[in-house]
C-alpha atoms as a PDB file:
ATOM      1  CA  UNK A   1      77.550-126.236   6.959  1.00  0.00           C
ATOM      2  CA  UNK A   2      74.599-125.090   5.014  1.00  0.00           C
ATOM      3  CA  UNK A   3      75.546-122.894   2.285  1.00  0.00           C
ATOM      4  CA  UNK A   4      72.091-122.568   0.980  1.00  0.00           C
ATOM      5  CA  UNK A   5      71.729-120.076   3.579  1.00  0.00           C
ATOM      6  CA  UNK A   6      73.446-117.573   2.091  1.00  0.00           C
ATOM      7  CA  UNK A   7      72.890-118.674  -1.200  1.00  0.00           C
ATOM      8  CA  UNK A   8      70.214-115.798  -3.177  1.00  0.00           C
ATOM      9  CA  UNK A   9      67.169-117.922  -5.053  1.00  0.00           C
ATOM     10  CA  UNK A  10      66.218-117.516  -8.505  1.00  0.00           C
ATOM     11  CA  UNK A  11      63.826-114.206  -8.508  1.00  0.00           C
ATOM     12  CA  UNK A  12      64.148-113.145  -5.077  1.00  0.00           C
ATOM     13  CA  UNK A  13      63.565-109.852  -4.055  1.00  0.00           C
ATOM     14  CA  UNK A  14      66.159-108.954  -2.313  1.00  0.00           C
ATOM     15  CA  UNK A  15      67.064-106.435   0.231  1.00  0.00           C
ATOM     16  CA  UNK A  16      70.111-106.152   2.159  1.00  0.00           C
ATOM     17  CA  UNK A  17      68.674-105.891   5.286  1.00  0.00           C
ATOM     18  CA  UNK A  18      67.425-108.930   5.077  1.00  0.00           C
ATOM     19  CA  UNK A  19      70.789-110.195   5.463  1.00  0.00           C
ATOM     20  CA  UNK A  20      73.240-110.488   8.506  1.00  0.00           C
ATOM     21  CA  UNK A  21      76.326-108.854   8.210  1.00  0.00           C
ATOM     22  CA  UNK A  22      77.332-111.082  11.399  1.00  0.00           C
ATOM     23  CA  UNK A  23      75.937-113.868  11.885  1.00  0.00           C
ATOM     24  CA  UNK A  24      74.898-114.876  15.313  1.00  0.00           C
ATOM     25  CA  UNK A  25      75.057-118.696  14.722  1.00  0.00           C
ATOM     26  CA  UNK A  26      78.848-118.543  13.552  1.00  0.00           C
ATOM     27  CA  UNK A  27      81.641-120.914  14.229  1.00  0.00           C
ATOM     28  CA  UNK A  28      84.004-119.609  16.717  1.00  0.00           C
ATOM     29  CA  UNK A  29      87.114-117.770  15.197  1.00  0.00           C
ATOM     30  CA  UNK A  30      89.359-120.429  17.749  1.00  0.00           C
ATOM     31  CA  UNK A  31      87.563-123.364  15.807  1.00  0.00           C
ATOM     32  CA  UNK A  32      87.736-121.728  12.576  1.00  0.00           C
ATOM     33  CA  UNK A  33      91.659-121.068  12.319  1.00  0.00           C
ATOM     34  CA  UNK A  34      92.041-124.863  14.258  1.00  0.00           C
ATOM     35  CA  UNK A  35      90.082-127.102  12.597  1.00  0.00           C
ATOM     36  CA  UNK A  36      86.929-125.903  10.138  1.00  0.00           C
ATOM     37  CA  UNK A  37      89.481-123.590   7.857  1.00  0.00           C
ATOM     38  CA  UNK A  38      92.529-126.091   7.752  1.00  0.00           C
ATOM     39  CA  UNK A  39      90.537-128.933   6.886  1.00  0.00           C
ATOM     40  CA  UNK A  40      88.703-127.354   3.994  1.00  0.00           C
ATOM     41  CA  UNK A  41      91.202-125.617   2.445  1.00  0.00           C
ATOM     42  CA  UNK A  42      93.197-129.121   1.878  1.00  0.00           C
ATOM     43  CA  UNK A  43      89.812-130.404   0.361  1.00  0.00           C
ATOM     44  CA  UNK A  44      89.746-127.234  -1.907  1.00  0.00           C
ATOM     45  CA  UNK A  45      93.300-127.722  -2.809  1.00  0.00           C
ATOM     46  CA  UNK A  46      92.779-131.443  -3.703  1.00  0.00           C
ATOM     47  CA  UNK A  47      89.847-130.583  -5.674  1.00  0.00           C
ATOM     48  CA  UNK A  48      91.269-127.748  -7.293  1.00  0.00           C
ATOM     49  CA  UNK A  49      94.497-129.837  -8.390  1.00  0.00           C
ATOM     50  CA  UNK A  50      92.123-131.895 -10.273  1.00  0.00           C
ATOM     51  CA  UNK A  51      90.447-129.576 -11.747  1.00  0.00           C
ATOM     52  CA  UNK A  52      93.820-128.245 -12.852  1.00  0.00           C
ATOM     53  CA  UNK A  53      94.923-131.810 -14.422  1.00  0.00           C
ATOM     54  CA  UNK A  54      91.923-132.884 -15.513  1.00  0.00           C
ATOM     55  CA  UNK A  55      91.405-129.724 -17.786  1.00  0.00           C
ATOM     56  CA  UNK A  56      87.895-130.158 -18.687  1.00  0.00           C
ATOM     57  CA  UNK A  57      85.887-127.274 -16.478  1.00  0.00           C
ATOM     58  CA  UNK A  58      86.711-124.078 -15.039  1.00  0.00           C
ATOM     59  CA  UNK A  59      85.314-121.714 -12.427  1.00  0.00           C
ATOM     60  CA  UNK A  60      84.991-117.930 -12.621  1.00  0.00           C
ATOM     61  CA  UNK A  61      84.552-116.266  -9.212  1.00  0.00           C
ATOM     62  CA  UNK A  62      83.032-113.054  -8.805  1.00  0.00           C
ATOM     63  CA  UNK A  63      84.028-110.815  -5.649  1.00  0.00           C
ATOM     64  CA  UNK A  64      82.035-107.985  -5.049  1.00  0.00           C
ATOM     65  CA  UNK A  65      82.004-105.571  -1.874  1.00  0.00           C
ATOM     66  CA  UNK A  66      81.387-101.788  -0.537  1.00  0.00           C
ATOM     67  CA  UNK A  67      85.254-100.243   0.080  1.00  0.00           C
ATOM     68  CA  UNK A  68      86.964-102.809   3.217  1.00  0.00           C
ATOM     69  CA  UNK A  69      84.324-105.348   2.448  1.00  0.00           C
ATOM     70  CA  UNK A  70      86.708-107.919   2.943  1.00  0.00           C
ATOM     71  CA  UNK A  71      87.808-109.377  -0.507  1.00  0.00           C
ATOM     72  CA  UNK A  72      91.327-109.063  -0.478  1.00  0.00           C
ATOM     73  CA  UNK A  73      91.945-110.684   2.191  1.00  0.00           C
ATOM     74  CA  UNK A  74      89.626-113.440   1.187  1.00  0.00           C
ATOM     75  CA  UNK A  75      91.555-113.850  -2.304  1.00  0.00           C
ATOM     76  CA  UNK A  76      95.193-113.515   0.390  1.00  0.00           C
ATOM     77  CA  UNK A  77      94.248-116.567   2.220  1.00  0.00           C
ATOM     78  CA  UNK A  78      91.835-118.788   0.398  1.00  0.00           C
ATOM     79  CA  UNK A  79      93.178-118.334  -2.770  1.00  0.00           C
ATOM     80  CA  UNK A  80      96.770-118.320  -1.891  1.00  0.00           C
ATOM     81  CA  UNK A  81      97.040-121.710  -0.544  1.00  0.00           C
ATOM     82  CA  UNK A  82      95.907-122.789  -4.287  1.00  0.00           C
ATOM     83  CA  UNK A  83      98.665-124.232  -6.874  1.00  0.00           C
ATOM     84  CA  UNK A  84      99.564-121.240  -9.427  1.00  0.00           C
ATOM     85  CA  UNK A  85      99.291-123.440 -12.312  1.00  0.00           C
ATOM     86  CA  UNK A  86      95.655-123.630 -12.103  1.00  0.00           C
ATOM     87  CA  UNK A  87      94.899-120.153 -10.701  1.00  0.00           C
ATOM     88  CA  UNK A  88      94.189-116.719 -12.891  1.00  0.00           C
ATOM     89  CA  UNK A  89      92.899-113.183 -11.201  1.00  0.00           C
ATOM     90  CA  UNK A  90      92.233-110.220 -12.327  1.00  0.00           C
ATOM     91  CA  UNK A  91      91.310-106.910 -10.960  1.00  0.00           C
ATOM     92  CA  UNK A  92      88.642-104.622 -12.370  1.00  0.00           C
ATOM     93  CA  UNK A  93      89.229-100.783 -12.256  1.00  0.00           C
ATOM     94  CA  UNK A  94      88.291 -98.276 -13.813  1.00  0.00           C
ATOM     95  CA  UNK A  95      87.910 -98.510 -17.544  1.00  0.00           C
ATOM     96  CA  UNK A  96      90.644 -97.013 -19.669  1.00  0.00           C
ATOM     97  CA  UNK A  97      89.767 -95.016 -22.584  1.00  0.00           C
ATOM     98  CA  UNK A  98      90.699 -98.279 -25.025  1.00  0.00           C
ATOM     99  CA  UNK A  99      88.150-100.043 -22.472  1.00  0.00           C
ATOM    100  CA  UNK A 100      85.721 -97.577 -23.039  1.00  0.00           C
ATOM    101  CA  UNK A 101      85.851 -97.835 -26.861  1.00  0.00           C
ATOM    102  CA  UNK A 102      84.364-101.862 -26.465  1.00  0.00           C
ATOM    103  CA  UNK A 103      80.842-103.350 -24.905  1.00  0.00           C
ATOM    104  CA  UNK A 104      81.290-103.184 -21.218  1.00  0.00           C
ATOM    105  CA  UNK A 105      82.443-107.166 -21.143  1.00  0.00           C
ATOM    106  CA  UNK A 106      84.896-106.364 -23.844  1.00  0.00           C
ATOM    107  CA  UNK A 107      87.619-105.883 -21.039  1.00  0.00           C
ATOM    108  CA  UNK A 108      86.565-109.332 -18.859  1.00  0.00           C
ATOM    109  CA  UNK A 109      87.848-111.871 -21.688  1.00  0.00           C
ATOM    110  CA  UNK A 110      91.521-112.000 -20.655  1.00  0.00           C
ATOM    111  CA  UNK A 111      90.376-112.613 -17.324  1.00  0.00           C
ATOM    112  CA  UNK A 112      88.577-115.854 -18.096  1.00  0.00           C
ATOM    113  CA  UNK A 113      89.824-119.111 -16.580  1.00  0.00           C
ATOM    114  CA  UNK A 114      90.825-121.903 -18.605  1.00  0.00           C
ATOM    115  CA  UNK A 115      89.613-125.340 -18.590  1.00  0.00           C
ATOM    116  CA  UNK A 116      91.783-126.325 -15.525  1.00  0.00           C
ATOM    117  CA  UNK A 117      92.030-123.094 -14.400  1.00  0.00           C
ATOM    118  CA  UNK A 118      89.886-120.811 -11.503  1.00  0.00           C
ATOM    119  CA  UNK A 119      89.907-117.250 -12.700  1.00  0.00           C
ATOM    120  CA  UNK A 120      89.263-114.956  -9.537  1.00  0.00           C
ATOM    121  CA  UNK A 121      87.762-111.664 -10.560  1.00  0.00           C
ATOM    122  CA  UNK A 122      88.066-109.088  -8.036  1.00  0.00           C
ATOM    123  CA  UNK A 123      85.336-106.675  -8.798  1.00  0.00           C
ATOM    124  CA  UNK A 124      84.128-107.404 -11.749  1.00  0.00           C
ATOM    125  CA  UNK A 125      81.609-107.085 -14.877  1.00  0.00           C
ATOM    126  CA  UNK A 126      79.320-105.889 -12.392  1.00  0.00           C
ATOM    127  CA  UNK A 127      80.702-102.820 -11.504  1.00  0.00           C
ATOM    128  CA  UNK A 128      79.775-101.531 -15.077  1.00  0.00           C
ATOM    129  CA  UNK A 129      75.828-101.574 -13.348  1.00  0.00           C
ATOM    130  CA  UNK A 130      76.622-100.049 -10.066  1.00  0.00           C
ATOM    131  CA  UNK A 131      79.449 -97.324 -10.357  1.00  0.00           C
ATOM    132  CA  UNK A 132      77.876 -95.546 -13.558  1.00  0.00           C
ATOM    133  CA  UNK A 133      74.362 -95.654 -11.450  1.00  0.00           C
ATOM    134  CA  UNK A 134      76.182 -93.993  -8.893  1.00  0.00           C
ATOM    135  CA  UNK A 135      78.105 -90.975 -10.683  1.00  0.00           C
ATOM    136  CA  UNK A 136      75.664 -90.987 -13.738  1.00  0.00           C
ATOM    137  CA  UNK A 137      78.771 -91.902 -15.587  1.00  0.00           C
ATOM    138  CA  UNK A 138      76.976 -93.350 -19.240  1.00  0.00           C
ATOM    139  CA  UNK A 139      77.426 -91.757 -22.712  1.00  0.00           C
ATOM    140  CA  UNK A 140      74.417 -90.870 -24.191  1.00  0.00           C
ATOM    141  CA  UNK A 141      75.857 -93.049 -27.273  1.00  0.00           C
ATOM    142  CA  UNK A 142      75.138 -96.344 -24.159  1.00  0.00           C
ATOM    143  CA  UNK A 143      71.287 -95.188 -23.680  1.00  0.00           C
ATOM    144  CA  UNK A 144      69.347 -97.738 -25.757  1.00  0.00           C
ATOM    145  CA  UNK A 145      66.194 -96.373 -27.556  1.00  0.00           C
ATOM    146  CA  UNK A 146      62.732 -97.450 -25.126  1.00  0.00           C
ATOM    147  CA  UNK A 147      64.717 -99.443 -22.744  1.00  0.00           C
ATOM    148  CA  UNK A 148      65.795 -99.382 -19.288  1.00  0.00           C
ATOM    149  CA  UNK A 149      69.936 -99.530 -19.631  1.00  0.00           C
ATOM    150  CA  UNK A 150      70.518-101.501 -16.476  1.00  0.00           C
ATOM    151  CA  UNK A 151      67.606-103.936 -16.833  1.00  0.00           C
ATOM    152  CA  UNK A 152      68.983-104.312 -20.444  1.00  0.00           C
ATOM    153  CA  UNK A 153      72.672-104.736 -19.112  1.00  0.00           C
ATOM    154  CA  UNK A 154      71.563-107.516 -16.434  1.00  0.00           C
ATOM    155  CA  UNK A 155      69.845-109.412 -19.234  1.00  0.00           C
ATOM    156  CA  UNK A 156      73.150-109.491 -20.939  1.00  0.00           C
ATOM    157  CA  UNK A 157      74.936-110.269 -18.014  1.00  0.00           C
ATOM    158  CA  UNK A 158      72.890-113.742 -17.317  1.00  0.00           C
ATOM    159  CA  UNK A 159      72.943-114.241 -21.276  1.00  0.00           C
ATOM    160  CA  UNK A 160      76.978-114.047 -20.464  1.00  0.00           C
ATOM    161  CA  UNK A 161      76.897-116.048 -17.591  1.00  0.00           C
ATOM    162  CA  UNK A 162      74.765-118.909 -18.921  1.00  0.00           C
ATOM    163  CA  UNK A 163      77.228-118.827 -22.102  1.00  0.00           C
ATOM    164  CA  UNK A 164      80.058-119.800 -19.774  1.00  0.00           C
ATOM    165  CA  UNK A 165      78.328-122.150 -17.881  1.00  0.00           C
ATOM    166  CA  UNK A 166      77.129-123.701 -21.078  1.00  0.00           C
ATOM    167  CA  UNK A 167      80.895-123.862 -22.459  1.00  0.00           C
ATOM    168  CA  UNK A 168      82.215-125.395 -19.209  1.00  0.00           C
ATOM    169  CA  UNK A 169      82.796-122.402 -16.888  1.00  0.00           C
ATOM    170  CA  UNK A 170      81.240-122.588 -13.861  1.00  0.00           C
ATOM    171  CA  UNK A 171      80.189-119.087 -12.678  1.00  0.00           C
ATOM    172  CA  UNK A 172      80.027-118.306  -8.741  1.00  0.00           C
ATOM    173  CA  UNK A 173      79.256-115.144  -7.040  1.00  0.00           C
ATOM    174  CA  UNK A 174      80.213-113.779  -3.279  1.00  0.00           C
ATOM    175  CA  UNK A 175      78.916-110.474  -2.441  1.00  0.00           C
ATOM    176  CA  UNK A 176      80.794-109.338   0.787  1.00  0.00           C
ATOM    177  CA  UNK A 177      77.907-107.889   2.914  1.00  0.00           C
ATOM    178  CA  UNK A 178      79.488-105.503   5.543  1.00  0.00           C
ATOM    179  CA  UNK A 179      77.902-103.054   8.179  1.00  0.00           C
ATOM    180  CA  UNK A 180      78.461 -99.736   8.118  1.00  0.00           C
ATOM    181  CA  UNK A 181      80.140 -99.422  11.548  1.00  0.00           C
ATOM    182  CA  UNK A 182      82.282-102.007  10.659  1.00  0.00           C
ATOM    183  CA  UNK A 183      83.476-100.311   7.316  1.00  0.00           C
ATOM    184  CA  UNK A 184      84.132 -97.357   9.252  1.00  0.00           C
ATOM    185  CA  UNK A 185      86.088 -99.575  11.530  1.00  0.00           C
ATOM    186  CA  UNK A 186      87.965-100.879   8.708  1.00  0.00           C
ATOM    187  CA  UNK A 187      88.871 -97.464   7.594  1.00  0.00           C
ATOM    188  CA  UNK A 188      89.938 -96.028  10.275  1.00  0.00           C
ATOM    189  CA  UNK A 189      92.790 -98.881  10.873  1.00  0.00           C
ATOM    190  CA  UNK A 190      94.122 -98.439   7.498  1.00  0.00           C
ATOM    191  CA  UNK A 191      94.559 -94.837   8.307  1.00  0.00           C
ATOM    192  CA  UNK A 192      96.028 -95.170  10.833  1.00  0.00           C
ATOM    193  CA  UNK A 193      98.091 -98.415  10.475  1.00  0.00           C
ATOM    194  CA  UNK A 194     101.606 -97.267   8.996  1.00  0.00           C
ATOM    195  CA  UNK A 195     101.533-101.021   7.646  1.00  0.00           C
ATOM    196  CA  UNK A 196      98.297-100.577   6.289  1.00  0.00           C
ATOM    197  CA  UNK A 197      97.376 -97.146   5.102  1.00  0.00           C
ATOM    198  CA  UNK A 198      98.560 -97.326   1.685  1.00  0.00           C
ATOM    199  CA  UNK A 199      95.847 -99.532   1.347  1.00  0.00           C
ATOM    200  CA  UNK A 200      93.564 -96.649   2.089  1.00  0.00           C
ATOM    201  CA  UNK A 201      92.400 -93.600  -0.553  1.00  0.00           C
ATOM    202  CA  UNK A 202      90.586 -90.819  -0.328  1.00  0.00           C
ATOM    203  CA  UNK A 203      87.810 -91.830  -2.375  1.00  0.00           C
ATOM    204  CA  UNK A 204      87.039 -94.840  -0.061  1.00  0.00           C
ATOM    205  CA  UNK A 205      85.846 -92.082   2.235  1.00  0.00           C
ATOM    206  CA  UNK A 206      83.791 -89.758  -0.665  1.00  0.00           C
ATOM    207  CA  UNK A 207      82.143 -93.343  -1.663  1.00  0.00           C
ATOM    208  CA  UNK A 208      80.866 -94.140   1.874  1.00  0.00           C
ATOM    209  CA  UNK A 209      78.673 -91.288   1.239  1.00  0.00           C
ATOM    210  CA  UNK A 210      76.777 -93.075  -1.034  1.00  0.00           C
ATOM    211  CA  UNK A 211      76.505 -95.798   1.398  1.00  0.00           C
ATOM    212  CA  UNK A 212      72.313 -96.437   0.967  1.00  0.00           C
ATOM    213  CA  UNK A 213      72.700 -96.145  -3.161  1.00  0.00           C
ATOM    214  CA  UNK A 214      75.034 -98.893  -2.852  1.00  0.00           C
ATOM    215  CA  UNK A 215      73.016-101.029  -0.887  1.00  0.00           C
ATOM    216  CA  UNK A 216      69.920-100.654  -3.118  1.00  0.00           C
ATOM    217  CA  UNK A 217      72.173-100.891  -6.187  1.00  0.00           C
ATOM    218  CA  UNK A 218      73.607-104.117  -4.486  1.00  0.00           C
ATOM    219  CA  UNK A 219      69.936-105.432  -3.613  1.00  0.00           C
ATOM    220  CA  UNK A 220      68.794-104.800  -6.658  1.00  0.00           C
ATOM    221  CA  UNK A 221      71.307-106.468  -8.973  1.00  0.00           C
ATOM    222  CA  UNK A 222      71.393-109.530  -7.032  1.00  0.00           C
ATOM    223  CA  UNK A 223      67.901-109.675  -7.487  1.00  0.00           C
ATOM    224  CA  UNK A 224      68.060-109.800 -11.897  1.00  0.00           C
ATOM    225  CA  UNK A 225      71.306-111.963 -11.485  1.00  0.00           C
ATOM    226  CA  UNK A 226      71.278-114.504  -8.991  1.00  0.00           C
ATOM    227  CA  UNK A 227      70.585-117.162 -11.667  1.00  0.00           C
ATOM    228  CA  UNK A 228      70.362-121.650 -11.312  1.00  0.00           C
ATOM    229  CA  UNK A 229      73.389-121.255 -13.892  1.00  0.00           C
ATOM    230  CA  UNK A 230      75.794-118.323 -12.195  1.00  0.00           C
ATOM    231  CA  UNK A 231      74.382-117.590  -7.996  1.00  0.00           C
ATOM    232  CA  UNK A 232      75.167-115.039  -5.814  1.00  0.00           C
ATOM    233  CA  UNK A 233      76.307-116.094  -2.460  1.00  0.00           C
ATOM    234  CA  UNK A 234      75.702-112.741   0.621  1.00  0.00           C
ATOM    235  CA  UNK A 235      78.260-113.098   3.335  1.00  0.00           C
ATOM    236  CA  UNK A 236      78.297-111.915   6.560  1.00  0.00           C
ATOM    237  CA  UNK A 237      81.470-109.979   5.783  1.00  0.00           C
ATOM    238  CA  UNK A 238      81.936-108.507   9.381  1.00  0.00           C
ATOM    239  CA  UNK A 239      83.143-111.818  10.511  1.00  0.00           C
ATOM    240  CA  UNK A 240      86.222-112.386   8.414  1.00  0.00           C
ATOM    241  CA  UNK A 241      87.579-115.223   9.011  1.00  0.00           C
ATOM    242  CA  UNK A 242      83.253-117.372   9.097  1.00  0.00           C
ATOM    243  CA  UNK A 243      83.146-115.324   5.652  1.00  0.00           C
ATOM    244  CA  UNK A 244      86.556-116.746   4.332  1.00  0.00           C
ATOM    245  CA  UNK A 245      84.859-120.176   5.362  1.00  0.00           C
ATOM    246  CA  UNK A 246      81.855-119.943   3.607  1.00  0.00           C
ATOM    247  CA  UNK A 247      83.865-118.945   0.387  1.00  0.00           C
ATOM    248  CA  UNK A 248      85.710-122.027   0.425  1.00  0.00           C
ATOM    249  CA  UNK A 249      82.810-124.863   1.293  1.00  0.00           C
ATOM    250  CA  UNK A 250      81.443-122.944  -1.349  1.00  0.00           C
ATOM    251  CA  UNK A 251      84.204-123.763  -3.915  1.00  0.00           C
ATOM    252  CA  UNK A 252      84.150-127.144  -1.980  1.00  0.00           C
ATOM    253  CA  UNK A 253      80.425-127.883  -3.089  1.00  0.00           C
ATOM    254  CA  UNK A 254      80.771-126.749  -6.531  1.00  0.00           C
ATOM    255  CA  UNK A 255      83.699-128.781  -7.287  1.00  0.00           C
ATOM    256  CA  UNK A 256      82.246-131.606  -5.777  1.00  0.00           C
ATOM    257  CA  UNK A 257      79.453-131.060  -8.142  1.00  0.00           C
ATOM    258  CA  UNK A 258      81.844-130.781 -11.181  1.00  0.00           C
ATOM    259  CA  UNK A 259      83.818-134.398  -9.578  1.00  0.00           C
ATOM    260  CA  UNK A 260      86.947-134.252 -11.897  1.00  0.00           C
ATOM    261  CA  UNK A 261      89.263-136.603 -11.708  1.00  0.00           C
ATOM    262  CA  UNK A 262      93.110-137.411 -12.921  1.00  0.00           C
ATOM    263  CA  UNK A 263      93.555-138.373 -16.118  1.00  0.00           C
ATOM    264  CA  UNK A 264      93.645-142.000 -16.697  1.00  0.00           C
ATOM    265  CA  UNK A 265      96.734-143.322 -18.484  1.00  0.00           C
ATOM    266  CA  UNK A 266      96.047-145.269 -21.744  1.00  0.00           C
ATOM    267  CA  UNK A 267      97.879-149.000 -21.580  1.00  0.00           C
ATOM    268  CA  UNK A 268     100.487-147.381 -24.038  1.00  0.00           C
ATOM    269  CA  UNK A 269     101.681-144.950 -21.548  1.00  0.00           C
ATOM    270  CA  UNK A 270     101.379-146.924 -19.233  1.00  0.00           C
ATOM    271  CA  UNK A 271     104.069-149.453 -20.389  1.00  0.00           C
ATOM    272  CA  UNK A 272     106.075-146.191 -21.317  1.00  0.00           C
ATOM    273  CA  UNK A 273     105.731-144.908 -17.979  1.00  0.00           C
ATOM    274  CA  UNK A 274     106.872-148.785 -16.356  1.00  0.00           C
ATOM    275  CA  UNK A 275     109.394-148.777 -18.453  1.00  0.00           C
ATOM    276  CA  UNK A 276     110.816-145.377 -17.228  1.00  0.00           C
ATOM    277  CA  UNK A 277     110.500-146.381 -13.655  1.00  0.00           C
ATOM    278  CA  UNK A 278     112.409-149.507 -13.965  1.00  0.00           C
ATOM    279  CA  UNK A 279     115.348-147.570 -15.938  1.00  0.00           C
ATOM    280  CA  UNK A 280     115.401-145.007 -13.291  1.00  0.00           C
ATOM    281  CA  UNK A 281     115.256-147.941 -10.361  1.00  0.00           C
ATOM    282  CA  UNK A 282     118.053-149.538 -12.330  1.00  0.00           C
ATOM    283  CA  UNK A 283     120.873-146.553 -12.605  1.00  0.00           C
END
């Protein structure tokens, strides 16, 4: 697969449109759930073990999506098939008033992976440069003096994400890029799904009516953050199960890139280690 498709280039300017929310040359969903899924999600949990016992990288994951984008069920699958150990998520909300007191990445620390850990962050540091653009939500205290806040803010944001990068945390970004029939879709089952509508709420429907501010919000911050260090990845999100692929050759190719490996023992413990094997063998 060629992930560098979706992939966003340094500098781009992006606009959604430009993007398929369905992509035309997809795998088949029959393929996908025999053969493509299966066998890369035992390459991702391979890789990710070693990440785990290696303990000398880790990867944070950014999720971000319009309302039925797609992500939970992306984190429900993928994610789920990966060891516990090595695995750390965290959901962004909105801020609580202690949040509010603190920079706007005060509240993403405790949600940083490890060394040996991928941290999942669904929703993210980013929302604090598309919901307060929405519902004009900033303090007047947050307005710098002669700059432009979000421009400011997505400076900060790269300066963050090339800090991590820098201190051994890989950074990778998946915006779920869904059409607007297919939210609707989307909706409409959870409503009227008795197994599914307490996934819905009511604001799900009052935010669809900002459905063109979030796609230029969306174009727009992709375009200041899609970075060599920390990328953004646009998936076609209306085909769920070719998205949940991508995300995963994605992980795939970045920890290829990072290689880790199992520790080596040292001769020491490895004499200690004989010498428990052949006192077990012996009882």
């Amino acid at each position: 697969m060629d992930i560098k498709k979706y992939q966003v280039t340094p500098d781009a300017n992006v606009s959604l449109a430009d993007y398929q929310t369905s992509d035309p040359d997809r795998i088949s969903e029959e393929q996908l759930l025999k053969t493509y899924i299966p066998e890369s999600v035992e390459e991702l949990k391979e890789l990710h073990w070693r990440l785990h016992a290696e303990e000398k990288h880790g990867i944070l994951v950014v999720l971000q999506a319009i309302d039925a984008g797609g992500k939970d069920e992306a984190i429900s699958y993928i994610f789920s098939n990966l060891n516990a150990q090595g695995l750390k998520t965290i959901s962004v909300k909105k801020p609580s008033e202690e949040e509010q007191k603190h920079d706007f990445l005060w509240r993403i620390h405790d949600g940083l992976p490890a060394k040996g850990e991928v941290g999942i962050l669904n929703r993210s540091y980013y929302e604090d440069v598309i919901a307060p653009r929405i519902h004009n939500l900033l303090e007047e205290e947050e307005l710098p003096d002669n700059q432009d806040v979000w421009q400011m803010r997505y400076r900060q944001i790269n300066d963050f994400e090339r800090y991590l990068v820098e201190n051994g945390i890989r950074v990778v970004k998946f915006l779920f890029n869904v059409s607007k029939d297919k939210q609707k879709e989307r909706l409409l089952e959870r409503i009227k799904d008795p197994k599914k509508n307490f996934e819905f709420s009511f604001s799900d429907v009052e935010e669809r009516e900002h459905w063109d501010e979030y796609q230029d919000i969306f174009a727009d911050l992709i375009s200041n953050t899609s970075t060599e260090n920390a990328p953004w990845y646009v998936l076609p999100a209306d085909d769920e199960w070719f998205g949940r692929y991508i995300v995963t050759e994605v992980m795939n190719d970045v920890l290829r890139d990072i290689d880790p490996q199992y520790p080596k023992l040292t001769e020491e413990d490895q004499d200690k280690l004989d010498e428990a094997i052949q006192k077990l063998e012996n009882e």
